[in-house]
C-alpha atoms as a PDB file:
ATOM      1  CA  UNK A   1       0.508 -77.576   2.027  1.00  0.00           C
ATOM      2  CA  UNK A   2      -0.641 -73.693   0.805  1.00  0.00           C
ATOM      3  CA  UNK A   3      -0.424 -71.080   2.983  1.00  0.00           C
ATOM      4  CA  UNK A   4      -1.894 -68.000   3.096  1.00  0.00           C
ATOM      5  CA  UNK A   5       0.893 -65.756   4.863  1.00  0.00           C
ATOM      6  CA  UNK A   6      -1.353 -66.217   8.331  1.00  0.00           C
ATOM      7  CA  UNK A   7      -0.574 -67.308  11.433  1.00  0.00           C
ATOM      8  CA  UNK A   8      -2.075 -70.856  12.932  1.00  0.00           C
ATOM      9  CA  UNK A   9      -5.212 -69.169  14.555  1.00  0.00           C
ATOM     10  CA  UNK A  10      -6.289 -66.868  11.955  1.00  0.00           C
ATOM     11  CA  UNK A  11      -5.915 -69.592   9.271  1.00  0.00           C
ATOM     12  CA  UNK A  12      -7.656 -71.834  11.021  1.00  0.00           C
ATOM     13  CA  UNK A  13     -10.240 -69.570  10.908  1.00  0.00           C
ATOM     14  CA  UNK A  14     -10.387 -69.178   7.309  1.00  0.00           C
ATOM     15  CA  UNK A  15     -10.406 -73.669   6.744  1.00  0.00           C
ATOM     16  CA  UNK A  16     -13.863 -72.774   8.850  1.00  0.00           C
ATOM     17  CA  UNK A  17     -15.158 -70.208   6.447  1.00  0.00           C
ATOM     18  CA  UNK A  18     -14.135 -72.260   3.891  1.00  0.00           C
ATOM     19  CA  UNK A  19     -16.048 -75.093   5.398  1.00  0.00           C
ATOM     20  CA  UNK A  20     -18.834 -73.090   5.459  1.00  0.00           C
ATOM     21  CA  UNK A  21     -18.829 -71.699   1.954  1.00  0.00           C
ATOM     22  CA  UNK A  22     -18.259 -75.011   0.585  1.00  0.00           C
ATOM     23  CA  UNK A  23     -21.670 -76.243   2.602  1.00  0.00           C
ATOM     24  CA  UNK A  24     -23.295 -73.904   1.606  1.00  0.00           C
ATOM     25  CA  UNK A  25     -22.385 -74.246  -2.175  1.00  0.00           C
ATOM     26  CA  UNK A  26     -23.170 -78.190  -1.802  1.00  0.00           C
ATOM     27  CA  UNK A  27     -26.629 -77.556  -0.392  1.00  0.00           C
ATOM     28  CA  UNK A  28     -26.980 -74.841  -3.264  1.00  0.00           C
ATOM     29  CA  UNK A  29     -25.446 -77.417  -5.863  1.00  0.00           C
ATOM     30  CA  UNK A  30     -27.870 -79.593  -4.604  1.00  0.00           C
ATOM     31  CA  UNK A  31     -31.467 -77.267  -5.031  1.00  0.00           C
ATOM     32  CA  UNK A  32     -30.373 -76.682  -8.591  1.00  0.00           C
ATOM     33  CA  UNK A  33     -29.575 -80.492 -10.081  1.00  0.00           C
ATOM     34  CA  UNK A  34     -33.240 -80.621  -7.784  1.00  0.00           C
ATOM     35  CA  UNK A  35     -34.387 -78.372 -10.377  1.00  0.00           C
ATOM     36  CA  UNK A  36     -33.431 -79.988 -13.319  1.00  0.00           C
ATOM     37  CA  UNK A  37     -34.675 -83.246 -11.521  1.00  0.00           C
ATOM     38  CA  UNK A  38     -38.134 -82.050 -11.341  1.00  0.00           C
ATOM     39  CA  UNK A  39     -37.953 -81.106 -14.909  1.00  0.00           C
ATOM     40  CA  UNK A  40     -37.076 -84.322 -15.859  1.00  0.00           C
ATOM     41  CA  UNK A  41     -39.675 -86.157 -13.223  1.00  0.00           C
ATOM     42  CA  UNK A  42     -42.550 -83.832 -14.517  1.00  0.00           C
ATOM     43  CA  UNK A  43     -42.084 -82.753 -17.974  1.00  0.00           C
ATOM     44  CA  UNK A  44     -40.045 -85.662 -19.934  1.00  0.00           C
ATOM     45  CA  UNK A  45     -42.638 -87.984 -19.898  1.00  0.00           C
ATOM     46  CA  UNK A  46     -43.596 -88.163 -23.908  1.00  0.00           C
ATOM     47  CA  UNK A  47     -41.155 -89.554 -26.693  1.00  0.00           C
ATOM     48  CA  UNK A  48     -41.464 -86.382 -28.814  1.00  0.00           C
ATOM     49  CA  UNK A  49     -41.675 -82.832 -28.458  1.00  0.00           C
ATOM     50  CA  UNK A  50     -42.466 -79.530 -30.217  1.00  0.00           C
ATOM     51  CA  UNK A  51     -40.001 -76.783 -30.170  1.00  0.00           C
ATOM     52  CA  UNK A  52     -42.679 -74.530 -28.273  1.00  0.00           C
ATOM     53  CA  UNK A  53     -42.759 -77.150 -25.564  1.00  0.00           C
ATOM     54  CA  UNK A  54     -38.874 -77.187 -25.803  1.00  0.00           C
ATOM     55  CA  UNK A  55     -38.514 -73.565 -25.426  1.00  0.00           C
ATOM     56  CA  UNK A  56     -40.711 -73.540 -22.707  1.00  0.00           C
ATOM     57  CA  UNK A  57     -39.487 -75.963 -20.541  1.00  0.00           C
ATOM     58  CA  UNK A  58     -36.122 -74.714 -20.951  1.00  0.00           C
ATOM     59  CA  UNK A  59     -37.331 -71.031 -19.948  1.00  0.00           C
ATOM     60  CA  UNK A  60     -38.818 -72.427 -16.788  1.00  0.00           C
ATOM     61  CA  UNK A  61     -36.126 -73.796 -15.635  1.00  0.00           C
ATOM     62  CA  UNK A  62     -33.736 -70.655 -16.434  1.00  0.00           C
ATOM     63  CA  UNK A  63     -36.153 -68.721 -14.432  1.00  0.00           C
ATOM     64  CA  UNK A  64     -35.484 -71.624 -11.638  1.00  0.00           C
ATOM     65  CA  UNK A  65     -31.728 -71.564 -11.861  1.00  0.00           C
ATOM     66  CA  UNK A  66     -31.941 -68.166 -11.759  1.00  0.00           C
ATOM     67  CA  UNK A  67     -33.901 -67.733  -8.886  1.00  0.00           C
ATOM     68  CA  UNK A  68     -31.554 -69.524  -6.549  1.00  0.00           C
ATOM     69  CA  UNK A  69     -28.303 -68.395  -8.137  1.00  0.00           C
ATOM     70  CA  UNK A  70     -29.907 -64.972  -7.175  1.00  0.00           C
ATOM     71  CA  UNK A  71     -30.561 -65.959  -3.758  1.00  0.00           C
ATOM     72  CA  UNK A  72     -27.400 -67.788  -3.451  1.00  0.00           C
ATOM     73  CA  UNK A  73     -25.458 -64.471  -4.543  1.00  0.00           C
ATOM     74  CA  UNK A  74     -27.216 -62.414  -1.986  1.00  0.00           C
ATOM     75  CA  UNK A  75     -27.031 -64.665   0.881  1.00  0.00           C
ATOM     76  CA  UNK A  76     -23.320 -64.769   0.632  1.00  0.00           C
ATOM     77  CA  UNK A  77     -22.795 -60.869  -0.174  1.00  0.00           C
ATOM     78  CA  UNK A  78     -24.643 -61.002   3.257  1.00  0.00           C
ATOM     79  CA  UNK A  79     -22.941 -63.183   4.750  1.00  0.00           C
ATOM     80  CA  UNK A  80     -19.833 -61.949   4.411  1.00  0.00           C
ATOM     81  CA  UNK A  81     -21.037 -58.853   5.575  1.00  0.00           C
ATOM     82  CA  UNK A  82     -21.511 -60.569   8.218  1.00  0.00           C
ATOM     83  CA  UNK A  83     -18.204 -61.891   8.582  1.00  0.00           C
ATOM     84  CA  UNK A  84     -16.633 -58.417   8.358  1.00  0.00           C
ATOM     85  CA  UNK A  85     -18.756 -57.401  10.955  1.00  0.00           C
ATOM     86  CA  UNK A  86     -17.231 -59.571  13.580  1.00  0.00           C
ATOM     87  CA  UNK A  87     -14.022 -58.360  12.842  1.00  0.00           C
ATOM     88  CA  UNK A  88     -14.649 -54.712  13.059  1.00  0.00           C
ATOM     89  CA  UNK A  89     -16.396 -55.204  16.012  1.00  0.00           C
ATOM     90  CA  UNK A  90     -13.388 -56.637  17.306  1.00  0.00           C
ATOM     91  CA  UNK A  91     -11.023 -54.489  16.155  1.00  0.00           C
ATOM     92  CA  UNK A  92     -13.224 -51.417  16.879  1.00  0.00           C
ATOM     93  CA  UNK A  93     -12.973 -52.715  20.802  1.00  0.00           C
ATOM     94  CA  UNK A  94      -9.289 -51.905  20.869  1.00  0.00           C
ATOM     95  CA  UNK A  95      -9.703 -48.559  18.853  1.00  0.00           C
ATOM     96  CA  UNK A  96      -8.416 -49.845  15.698  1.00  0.00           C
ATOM     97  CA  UNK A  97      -9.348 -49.307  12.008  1.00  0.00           C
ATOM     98  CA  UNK A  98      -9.265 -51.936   9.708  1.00  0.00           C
ATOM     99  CA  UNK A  99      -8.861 -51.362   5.850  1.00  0.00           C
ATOM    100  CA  UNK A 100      -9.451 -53.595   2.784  1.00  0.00           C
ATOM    101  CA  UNK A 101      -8.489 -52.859  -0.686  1.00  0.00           C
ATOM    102  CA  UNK A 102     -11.341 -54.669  -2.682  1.00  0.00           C
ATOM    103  CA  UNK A 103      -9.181 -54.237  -5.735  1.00  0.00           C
ATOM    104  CA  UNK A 104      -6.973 -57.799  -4.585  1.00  0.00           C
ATOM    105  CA  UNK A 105     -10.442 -59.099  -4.427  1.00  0.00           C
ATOM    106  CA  UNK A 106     -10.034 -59.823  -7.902  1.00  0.00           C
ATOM    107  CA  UNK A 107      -6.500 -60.640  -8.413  1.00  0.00           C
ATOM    108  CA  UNK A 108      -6.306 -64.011 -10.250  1.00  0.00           C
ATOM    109  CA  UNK A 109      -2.904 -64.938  -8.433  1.00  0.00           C
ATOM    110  CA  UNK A 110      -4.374 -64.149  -4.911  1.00  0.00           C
ATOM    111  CA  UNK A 111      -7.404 -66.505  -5.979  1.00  0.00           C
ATOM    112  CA  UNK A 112      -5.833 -69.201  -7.402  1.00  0.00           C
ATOM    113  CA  UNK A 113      -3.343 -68.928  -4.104  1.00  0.00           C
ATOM    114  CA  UNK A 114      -6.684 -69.977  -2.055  1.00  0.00           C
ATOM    115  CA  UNK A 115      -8.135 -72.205  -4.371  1.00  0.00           C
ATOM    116  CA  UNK A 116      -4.737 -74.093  -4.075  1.00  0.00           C
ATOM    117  CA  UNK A 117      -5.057 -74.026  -0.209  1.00  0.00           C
ATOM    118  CA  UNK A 118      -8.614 -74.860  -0.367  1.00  0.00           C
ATOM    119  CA  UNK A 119      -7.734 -78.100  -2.313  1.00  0.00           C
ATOM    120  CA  UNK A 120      -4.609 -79.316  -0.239  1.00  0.00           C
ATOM    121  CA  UNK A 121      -6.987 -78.493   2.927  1.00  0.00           C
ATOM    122  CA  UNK A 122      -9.996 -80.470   1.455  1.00  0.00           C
ATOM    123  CA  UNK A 123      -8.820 -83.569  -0.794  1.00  0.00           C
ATOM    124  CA  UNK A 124      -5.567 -84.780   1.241  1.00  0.00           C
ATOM    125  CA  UNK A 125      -6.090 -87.296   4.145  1.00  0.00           C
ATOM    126  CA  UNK A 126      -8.445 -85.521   5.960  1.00  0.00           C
ATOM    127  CA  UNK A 127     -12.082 -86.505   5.735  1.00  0.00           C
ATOM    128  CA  UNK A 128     -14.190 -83.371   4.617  1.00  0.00           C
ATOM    129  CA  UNK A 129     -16.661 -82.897   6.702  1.00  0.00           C
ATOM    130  CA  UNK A 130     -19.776 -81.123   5.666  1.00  0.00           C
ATOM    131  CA  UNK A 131     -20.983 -79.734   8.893  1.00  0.00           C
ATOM    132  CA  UNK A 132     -20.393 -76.397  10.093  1.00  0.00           C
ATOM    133  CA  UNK A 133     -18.543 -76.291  13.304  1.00  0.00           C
ATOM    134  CA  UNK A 134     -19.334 -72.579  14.228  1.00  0.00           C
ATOM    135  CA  UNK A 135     -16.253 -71.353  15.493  1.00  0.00           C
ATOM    136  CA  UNK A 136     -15.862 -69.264  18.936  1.00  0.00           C
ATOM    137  CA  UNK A 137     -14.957 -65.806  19.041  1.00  0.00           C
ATOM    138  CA  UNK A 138     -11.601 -65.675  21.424  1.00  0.00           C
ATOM    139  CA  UNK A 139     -12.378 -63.720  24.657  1.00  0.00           C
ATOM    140  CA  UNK A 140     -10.624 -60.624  24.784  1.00  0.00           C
ATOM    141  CA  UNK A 141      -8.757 -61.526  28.003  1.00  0.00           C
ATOM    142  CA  UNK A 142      -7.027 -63.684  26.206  1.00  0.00           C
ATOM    143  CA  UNK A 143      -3.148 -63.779  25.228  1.00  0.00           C
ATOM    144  CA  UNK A 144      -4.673 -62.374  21.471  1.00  0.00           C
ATOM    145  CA  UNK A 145      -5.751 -59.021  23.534  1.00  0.00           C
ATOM    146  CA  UNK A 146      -3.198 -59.327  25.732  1.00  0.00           C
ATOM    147  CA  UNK A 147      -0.725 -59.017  22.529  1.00  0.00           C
ATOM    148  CA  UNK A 148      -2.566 -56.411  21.223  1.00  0.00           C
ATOM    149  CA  UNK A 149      -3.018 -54.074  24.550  1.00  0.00           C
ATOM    150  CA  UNK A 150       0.740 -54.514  24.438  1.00  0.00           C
ATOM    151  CA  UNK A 151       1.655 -53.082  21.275  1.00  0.00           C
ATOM    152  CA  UNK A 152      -1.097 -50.592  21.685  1.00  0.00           C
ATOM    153  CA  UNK A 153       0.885 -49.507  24.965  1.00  0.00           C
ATOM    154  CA  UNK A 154       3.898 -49.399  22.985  1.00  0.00           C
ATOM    155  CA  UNK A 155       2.457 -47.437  20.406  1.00  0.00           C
ATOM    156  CA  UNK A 156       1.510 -45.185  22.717  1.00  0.00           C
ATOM    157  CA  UNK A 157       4.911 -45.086  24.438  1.00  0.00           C
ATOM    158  CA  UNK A 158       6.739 -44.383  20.979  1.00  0.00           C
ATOM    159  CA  UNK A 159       4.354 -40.843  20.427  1.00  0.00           C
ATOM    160  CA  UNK A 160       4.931 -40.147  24.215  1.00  0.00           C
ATOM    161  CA  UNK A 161       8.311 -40.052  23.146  1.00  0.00           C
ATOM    162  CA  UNK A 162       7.924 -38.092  20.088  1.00  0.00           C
ATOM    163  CA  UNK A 163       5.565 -35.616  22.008  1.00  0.00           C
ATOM    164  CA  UNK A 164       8.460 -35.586  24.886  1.00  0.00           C
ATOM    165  CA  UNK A 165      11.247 -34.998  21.814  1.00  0.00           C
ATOM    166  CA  UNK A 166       8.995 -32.451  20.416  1.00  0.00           C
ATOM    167  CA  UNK A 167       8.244 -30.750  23.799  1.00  0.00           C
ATOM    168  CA  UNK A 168      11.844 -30.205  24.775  1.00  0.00           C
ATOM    169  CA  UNK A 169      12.564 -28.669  20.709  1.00  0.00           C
ATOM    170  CA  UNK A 170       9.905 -25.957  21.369  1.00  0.00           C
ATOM    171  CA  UNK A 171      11.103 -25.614  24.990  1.00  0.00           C
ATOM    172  CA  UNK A 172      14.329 -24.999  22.944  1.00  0.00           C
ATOM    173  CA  UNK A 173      13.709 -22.740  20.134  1.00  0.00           C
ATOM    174  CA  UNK A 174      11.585 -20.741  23.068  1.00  0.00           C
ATOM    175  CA  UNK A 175      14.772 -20.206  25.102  1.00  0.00           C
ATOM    176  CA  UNK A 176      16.679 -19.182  22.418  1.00  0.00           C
ATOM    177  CA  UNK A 177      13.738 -16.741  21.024  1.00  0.00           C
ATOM    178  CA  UNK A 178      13.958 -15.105  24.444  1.00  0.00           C
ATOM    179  CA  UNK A 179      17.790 -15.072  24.531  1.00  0.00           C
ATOM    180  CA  UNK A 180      17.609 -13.832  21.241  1.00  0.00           C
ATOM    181  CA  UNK A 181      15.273 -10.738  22.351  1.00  0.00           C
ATOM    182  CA  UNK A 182      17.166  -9.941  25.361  1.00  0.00           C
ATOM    183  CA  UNK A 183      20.376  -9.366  22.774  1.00  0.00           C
ATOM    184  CA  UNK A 184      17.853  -7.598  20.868  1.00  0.00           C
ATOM    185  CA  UNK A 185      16.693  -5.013  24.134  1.00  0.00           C
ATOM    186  CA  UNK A 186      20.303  -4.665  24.701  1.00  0.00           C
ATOM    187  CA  UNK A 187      21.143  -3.655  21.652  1.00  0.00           C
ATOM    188  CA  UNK A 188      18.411  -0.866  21.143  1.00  0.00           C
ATOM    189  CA  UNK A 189      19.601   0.245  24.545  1.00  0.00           C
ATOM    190  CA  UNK A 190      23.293   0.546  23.618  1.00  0.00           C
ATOM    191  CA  UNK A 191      22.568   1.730  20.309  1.00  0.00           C
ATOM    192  CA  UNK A 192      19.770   4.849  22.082  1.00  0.00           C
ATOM    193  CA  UNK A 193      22.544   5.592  24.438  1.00  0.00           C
ATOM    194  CA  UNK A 194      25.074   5.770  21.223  1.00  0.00           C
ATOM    195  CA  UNK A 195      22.674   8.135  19.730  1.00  0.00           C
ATOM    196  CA  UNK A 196      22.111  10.354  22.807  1.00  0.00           C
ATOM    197  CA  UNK A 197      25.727  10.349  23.520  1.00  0.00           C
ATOM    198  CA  UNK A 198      26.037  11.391  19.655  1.00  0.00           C
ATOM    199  CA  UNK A 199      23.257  14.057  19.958  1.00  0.00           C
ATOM    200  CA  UNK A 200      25.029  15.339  22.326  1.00  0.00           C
ATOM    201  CA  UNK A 201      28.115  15.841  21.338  1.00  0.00           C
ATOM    202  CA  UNK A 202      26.798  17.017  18.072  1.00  0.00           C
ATOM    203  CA  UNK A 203      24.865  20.173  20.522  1.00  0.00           C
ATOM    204  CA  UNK A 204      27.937  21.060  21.771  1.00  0.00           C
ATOM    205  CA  UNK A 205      29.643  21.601  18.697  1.00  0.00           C
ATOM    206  CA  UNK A 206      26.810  23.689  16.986  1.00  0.00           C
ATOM    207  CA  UNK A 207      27.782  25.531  20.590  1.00  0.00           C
ATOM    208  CA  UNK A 208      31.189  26.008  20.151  1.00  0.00           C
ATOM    209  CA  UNK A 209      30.632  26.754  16.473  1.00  0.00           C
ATOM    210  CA  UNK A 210      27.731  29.622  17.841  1.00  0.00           C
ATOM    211  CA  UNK A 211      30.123  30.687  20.310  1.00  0.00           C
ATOM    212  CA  UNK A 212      33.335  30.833  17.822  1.00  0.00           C
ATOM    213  CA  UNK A 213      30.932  32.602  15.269  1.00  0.00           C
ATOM    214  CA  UNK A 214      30.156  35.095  17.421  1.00  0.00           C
ATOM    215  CA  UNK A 215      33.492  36.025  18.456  1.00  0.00           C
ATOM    216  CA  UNK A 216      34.248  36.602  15.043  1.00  0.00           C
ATOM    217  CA  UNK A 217      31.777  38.574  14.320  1.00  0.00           C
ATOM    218  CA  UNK A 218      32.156  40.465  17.748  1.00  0.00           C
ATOM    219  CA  UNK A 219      36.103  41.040  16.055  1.00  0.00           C
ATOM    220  CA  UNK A 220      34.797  42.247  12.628  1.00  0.00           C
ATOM    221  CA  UNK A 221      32.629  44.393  14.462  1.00  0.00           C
ATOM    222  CA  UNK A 222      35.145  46.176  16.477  1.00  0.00           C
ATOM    223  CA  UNK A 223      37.262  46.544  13.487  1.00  0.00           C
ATOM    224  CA  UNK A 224      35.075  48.189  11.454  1.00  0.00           C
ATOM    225  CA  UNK A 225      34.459  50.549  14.548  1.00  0.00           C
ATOM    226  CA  UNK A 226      38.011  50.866  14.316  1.00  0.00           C
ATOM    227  CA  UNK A 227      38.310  51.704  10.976  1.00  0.00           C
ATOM    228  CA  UNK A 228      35.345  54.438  11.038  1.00  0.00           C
ATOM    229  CA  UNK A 229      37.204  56.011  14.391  1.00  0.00           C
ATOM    230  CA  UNK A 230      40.275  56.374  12.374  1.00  0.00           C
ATOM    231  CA  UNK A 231      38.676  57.731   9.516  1.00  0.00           C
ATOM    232  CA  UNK A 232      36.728  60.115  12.240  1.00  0.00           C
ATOM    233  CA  UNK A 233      39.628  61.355  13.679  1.00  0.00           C
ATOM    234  CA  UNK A 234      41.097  61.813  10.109  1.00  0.00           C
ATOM    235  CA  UNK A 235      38.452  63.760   9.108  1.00  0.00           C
ATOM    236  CA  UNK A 236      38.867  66.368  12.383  1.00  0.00           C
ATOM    237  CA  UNK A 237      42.516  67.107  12.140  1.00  0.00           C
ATOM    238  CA  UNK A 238      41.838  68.217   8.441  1.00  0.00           C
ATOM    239  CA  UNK A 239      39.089  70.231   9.910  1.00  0.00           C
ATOM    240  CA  UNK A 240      41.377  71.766  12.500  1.00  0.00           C
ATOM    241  CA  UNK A 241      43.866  72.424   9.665  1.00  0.00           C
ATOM    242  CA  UNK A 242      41.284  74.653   7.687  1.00  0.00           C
ATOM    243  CA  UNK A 243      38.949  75.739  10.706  1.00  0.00           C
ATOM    244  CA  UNK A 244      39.871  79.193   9.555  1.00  0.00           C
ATOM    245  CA  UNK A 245      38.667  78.665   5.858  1.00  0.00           C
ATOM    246  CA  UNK A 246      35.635  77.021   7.042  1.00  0.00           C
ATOM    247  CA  UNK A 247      35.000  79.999   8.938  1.00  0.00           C
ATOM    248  CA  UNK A 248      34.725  81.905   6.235  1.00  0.00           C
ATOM    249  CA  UNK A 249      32.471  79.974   4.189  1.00  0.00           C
ATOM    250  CA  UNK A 250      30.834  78.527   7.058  1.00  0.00           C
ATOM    251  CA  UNK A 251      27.582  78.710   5.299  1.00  0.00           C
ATOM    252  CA  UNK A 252      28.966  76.888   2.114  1.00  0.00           C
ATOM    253  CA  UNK A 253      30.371  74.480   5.013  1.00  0.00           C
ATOM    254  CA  UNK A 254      27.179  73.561   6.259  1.00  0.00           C
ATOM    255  CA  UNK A 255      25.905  72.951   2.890  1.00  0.00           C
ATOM    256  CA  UNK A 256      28.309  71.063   1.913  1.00  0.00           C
ATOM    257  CA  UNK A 257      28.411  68.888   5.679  1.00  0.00           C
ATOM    258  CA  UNK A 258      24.614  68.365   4.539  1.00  0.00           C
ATOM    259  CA  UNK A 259      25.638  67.416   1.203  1.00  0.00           C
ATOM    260  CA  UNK A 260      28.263  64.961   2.340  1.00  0.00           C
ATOM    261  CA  UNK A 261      26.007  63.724   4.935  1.00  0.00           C
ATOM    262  CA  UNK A 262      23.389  62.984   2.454  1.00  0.00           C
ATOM    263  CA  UNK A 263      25.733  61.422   0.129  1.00  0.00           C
ATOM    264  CA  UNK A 264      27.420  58.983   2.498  1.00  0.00           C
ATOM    265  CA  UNK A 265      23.973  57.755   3.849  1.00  0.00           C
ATOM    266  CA  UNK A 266      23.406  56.697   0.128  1.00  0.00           C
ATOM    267  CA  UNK A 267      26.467  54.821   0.143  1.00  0.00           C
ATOM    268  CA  UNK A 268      27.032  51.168  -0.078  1.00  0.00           C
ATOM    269  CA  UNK A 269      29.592  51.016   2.681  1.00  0.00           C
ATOM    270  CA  UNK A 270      27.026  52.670   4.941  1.00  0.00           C
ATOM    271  CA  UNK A 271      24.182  50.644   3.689  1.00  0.00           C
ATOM    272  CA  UNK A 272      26.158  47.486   4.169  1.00  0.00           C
ATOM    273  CA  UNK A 273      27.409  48.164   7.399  1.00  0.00           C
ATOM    274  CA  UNK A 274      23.641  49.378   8.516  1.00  0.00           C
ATOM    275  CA  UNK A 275      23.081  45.677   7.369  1.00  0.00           C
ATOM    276  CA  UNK A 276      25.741  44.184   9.248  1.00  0.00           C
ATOM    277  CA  UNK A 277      25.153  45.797  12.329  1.00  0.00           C
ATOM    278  CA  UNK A 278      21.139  44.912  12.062  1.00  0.00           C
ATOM    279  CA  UNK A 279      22.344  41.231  11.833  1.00  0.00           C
ATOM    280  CA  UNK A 280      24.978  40.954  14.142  1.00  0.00           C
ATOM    281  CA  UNK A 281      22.467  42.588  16.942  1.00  0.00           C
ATOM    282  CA  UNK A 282      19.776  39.665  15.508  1.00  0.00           C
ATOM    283  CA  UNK A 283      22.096  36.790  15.641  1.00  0.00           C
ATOM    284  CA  UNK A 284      23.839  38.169  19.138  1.00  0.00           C
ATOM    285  CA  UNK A 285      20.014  37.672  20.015  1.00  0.00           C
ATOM    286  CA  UNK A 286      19.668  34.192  19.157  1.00  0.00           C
ATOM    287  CA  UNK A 287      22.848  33.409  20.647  1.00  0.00           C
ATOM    288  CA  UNK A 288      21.593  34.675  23.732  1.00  0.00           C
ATOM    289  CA  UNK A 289      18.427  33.107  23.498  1.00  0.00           C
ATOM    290  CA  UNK A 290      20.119  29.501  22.682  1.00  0.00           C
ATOM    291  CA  UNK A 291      22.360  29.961  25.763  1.00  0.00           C
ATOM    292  CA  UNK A 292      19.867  30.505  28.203  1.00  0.00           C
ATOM    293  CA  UNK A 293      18.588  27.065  27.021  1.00  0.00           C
ATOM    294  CA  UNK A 294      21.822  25.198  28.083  1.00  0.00           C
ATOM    295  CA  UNK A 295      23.015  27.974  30.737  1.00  0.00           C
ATOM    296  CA  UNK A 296      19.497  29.174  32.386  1.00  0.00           C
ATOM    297  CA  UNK A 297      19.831  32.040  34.371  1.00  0.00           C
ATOM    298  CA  UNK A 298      19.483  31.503  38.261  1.00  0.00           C
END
């Protein structure tokens, strides 16, 4: 026997259809050799005939034929709209979407398959019946629904699952994101106190450096006053030494004290250490003015 790749329910189901369709194409089978019938009963009556009556007979009964294989077509375009009906509705009841691919509708091996099953079904044993048992949709309380509630539970189960599995990865990655920023907090916060600690220490070098600076300068400073006291005292011996020839061109002397004085304010070494001294009394300012910042006066 063919087989169709169904179980024992659903291919019962099609030997009904098939009992249908094959009633239906009898009774259809049957209106057309009517037709010709007719033509015979009513028109073949003389011995001879013209080729106008010919032509017109035959064009009758073309329009006949055609008529009902028109009608025929339609009513079983219909009718198996029909049929697909039923089974959406039922599937449609347990949220399910059926698909066909109307491309194997046409595929010569997939007919011949049921035309072979259509023939062991109909010319074996069995008597072929011509009346159409209607067959009874199977209530959905049955074990059919019951089978089908089952693996729609189980379908269900299996994307719990997934959902569950999926859950528990973003619960995951989550934990880790916020593990991952607390490393990240404590990181700017080591890394700000590294940079205060360095900010710091960097102040109280430019401190030390202000500090050692100024001592320096404070020791050039007292050098040079050094220096000029030496070159003061110097400078009054000789005029002890000759106090009595200064006497007597004591005039001369203080033109020539005015001269000197004159001259030496032009000089570079006087000019420069005018300089230094204006700068050292600027930066001793600044130094006091940056160490009132870190040592405030009470």
């Amino acid at each position: 026997m063919a087989e169709l790749g169904l179980n024992d329910h659903h291919q019962n189901e099609v030997i009904n259809y098939i009992r249908f369709a094959r009633s239906k194409r009898a009774l259809r089978l049957k209106t057309i050799d009517s037709c010709f019938q007719d033509l015979k009963d009513s028109r073949l009556v003389d011995d001879t005939f013209t080729v106008d009556e010919v032509s017109e007979m035959l064009q009758g009964l073309q329009a006949v034929v055609h008529s009902e294989m028109e009608l025929e077509l339609i009513n079983h375009a219909h009718t198996n709209v029909l049929l697909l009906r039923q089974l959406f509705t039922q599937a449609e009841k347990w949220y399910l979407k059926l698909q066909t691919d109307i491309s194997e509708l046409e595929n010569r091996e997939l007919l011949e398959q049921v035309a072979e099953f259509e023939k062991a079904e109909f010319t074996s044993n069995k008597k072929a019946t011509t009346e159409l048992i209607k067959p009874k949709l199977a209530p959905l309380s049955e074990g059919g629904s019951s089978e089908l509630l089952n693996k729609e539970i189980a379908r269900l189960h299996e994307e719990n699952e997934k959902l569950r599995a999926r859950l528990k990865t973003i619960e995951t990655r989550a934990t880790n994101a916020l593990d991952e920023k607390s490393k990240a907090e404590r990181a700017m916060k080591d890394l700000q106190k590294i940079q205060d600690t360095k900010k710091e220490k960097e102040n109280k070098e430019d401190v030390n450096h202000l500090e050692n600076t100024l001592a320096n300068l404070k020791s050039e400073f007292e050098k040079t006053l050094g220096d000029h006291a030496t070159s003061h005292k110097c400078l009054e011996d000789n005029l002890i030494s000759t106090k009595h020839e200064l006497l007597k061109v004591h005039e001369q002397l203080s033109l020539a004290e005015k001269d000197l004085e004159m001259k030496f304010q032009q000089t570079n070494a006087y000019h420069t250490m005018k300089d230094i001294l204006t700068k050292k009394n600027e930066q001793i300012k600044d130094l006091r003015k940056k160490l009132l910042r870190y040592e405030p006066e009470d």
